[in-house]
PDB file of N, CA and C in Angstrom:
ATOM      1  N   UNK A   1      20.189  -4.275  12.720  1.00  0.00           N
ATOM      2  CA  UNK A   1      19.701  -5.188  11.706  1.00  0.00           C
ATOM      3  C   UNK A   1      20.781  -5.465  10.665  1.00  0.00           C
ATOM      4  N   UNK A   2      21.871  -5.275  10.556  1.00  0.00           N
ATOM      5  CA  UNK A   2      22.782  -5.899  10.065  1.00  0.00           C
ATOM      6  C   UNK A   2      22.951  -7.553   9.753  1.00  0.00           C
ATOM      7  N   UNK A   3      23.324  -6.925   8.418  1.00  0.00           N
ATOM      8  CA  UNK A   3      23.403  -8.929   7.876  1.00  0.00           C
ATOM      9  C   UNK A   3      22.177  -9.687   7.825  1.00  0.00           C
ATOM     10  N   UNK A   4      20.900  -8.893   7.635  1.00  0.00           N
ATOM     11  CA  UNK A   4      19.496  -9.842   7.681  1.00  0.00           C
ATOM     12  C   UNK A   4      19.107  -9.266   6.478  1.00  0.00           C
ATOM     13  N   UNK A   5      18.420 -10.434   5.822  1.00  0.00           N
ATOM     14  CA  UNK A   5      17.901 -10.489   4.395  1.00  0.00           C
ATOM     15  C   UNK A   5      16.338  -9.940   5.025  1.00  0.00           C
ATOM     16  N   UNK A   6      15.618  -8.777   4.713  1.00  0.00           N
ATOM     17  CA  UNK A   6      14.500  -8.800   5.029  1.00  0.00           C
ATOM     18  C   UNK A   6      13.019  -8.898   3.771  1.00  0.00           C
ATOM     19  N   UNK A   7      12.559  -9.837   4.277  1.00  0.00           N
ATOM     20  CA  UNK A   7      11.667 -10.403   3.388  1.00  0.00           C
ATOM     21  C   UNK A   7      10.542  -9.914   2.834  1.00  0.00           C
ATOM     22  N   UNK A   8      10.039  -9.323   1.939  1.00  0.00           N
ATOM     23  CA  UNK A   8       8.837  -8.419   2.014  1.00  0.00           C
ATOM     24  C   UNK A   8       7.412  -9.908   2.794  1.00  0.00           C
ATOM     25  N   UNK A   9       6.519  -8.756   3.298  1.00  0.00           N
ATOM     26  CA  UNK A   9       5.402  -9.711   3.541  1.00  0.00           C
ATOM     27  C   UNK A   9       5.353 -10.152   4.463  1.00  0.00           C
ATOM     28  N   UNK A  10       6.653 -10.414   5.397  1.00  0.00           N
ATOM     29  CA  UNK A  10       7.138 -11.050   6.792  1.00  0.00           C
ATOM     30  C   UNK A  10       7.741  -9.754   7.482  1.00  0.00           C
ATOM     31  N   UNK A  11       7.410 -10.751   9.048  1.00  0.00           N
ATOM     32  CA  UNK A  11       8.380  -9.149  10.174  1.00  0.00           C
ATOM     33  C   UNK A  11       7.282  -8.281  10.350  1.00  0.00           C
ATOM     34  N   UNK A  12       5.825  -8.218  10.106  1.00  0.00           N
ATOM     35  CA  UNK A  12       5.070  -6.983  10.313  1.00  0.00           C
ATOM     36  C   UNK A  12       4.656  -6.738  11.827  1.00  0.00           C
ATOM     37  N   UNK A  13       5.669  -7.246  12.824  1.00  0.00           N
ATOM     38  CA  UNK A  13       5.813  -6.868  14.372  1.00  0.00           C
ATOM     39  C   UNK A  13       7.200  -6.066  14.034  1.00  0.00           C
ATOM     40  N   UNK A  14       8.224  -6.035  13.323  1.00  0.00           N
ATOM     41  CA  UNK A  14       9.333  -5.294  13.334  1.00  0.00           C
ATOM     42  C   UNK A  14       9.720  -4.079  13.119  1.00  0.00           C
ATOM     43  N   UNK A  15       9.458  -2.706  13.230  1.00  0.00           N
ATOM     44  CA  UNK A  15       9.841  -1.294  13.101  1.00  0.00           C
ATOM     45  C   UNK A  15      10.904  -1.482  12.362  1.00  0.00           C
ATOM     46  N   UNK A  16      10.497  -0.626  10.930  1.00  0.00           N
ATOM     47  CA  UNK A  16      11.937  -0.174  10.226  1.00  0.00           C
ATOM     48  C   UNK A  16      11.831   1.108  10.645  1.00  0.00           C
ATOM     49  N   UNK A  17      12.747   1.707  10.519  1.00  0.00           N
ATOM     50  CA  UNK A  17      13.332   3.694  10.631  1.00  0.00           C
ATOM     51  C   UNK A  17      12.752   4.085   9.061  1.00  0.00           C
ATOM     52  N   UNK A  18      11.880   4.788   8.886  1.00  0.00           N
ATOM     53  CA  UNK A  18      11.931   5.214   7.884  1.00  0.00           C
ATOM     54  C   UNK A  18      12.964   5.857   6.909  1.00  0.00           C
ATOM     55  N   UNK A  19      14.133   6.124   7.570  1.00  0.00           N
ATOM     56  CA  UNK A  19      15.363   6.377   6.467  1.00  0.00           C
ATOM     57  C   UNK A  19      16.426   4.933   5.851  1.00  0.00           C
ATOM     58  N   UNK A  20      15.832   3.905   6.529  1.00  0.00           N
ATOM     59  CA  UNK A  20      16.379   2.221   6.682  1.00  0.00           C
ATOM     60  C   UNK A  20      14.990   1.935   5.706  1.00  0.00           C
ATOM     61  N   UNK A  21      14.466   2.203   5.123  1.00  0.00           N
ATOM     62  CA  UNK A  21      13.311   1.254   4.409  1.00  0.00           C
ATOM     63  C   UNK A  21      13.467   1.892   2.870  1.00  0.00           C
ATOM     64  N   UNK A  22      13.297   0.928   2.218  1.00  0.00           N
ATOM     65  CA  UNK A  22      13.723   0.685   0.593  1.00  0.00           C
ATOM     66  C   UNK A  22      12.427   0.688  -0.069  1.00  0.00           C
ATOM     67  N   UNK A  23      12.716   0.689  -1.687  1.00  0.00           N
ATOM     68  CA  UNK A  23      11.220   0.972  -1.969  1.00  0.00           C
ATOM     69  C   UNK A  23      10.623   2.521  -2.152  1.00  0.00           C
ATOM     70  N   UNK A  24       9.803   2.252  -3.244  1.00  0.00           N
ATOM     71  CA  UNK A  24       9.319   3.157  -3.422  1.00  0.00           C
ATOM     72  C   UNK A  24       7.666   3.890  -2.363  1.00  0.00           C
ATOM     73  N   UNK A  25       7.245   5.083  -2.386  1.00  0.00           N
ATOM     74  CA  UNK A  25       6.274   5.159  -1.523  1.00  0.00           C
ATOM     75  C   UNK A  25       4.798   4.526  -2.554  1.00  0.00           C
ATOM     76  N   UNK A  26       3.900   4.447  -1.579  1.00  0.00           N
ATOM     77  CA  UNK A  26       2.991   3.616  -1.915  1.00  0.00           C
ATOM     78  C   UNK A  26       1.689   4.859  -2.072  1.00  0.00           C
ATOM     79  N   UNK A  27       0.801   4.622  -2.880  1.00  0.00           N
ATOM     80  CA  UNK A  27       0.019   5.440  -3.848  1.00  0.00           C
ATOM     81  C   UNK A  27      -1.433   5.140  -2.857  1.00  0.00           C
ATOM     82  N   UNK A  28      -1.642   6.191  -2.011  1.00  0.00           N
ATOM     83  CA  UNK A  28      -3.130   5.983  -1.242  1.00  0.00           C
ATOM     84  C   UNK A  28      -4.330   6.840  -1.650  1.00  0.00           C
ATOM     85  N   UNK A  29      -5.689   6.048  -1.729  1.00  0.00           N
ATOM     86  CA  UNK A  29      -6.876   7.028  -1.826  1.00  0.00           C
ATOM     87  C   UNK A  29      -7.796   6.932  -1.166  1.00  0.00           C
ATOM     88  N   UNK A  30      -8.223   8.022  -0.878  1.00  0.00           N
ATOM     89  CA  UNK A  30      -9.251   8.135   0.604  1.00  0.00           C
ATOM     90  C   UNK A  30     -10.809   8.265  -0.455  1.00  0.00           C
ATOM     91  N   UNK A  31     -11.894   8.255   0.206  1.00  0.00           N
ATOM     92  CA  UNK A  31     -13.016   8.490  -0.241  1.00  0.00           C
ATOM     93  C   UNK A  31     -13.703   8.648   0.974  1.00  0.00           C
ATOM     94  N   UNK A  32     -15.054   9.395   1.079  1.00  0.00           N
ATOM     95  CA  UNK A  32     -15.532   9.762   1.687  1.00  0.00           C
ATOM     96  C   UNK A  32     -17.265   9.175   2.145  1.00  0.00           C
ATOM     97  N   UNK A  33     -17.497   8.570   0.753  1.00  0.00           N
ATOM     98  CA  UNK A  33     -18.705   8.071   0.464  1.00  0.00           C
ATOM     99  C   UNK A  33     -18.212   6.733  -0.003  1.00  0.00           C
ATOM    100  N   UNK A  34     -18.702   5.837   1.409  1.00  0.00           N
ATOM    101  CA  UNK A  34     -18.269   4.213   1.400  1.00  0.00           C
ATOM    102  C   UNK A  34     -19.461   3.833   1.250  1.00  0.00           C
ATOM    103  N   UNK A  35     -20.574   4.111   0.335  1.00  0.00           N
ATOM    104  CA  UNK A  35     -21.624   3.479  -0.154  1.00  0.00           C
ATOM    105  C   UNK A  35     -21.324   2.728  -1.517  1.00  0.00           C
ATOM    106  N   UNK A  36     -22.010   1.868  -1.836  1.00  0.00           N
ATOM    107  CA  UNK A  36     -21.735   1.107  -2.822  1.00  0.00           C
ATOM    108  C   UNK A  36     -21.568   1.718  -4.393  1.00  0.00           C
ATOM    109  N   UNK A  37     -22.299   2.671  -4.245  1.00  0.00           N
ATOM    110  CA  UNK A  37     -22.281   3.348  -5.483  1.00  0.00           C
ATOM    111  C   UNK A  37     -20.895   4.529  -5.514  1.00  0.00           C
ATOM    112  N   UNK A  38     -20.350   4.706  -4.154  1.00  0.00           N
ATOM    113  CA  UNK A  38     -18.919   5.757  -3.843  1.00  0.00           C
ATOM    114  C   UNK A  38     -18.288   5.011  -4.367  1.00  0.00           C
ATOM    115  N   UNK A  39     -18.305   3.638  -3.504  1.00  0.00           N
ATOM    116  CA  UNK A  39     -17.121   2.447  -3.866  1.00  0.00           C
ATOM    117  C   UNK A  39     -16.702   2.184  -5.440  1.00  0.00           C
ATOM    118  N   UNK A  40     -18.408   2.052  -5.986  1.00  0.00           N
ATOM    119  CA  UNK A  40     -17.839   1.759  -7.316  1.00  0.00           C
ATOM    120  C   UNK A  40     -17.067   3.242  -8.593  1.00  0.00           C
ATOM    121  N   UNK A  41     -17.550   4.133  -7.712  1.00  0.00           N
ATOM    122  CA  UNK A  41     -17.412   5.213  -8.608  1.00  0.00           C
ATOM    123  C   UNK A  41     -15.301   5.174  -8.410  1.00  0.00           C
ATOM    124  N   UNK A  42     -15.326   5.293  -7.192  1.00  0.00           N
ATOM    125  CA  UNK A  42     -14.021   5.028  -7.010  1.00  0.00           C
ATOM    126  C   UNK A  42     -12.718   4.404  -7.361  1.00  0.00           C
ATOM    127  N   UNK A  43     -13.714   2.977  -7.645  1.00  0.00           N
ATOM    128  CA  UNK A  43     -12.700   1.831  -8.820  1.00  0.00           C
ATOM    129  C   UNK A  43     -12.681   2.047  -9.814  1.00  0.00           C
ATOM    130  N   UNK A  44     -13.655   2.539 -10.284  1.00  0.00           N
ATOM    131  CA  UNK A  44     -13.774   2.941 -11.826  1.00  0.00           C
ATOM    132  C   UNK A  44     -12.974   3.796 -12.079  1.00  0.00           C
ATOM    133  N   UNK A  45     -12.602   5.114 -11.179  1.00  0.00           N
ATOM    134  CA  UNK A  45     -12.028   5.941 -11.798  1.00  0.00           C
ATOM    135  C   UNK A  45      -9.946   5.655 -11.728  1.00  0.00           C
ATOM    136  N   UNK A  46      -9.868   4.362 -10.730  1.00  0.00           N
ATOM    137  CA  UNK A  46      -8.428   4.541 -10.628  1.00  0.00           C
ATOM    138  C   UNK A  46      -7.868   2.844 -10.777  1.00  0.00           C
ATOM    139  N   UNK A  47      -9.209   2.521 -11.249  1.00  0.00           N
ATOM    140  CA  UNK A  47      -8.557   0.641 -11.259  1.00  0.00           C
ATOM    141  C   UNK A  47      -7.611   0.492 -12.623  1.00  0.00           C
ATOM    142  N   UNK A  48      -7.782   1.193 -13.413  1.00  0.00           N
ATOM    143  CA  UNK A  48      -6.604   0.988 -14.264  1.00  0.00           C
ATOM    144  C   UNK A  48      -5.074   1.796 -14.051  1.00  0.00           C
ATOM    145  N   UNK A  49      -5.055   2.479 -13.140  1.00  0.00           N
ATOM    146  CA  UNK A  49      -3.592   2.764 -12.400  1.00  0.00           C
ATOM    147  C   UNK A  49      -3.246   1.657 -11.185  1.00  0.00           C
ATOM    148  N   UNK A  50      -4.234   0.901 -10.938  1.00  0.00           N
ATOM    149  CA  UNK A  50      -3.793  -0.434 -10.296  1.00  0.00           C
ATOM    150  C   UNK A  50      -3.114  -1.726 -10.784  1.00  0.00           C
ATOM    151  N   UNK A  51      -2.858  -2.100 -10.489  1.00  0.00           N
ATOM    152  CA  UNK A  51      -2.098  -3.162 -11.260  1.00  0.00           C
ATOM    153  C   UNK A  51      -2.270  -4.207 -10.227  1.00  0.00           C
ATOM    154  N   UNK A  52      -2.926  -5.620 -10.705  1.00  0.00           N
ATOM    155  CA  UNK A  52      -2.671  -6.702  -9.750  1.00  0.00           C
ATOM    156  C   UNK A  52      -3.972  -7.186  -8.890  1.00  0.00           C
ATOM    157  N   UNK A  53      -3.892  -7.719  -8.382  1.00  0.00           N
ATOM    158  CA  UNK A  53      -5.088  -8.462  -7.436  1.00  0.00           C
ATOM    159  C   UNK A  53      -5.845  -7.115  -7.185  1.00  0.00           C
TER     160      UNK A  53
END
C-alpha cells in the first residue's frame, strides 16, 4: 500500500495490519439488557462522553 492516500469511511473490503493503522483505539460498550429501559439507562449514563451524531 505504498503511495495511497487512505480515506477514512472508504476501502471497508480492504484489510489494514493492525500495526499499519493510525488513529487512536475506539471506546466500546456492551450491555446486556437490550430492553428499552437497558437501552435508555445506557445512554444516559455515557451520552455525554459521546460526542457527535
Amino acid at each position: 500500500m505504498a503511495n495511497v492516500k487512505i480515506v477514512p469511511g472508504t476501502g471497508g473490503d480492504v484489510y489494514i495490519p493492525r500495526h499499519a493503522r493510525e488513529g487512536k483505539a475506539s471506546d466500546v460498550y456492551f450491555t446486556r439488557d437490550l430492553s428499552a429501559e437497558g437501552l435508555c439507562r445506557i445512554y444516559e449514563k455515557y451520552a455525554k462522553t459521546c460526542p457527535g451524531k
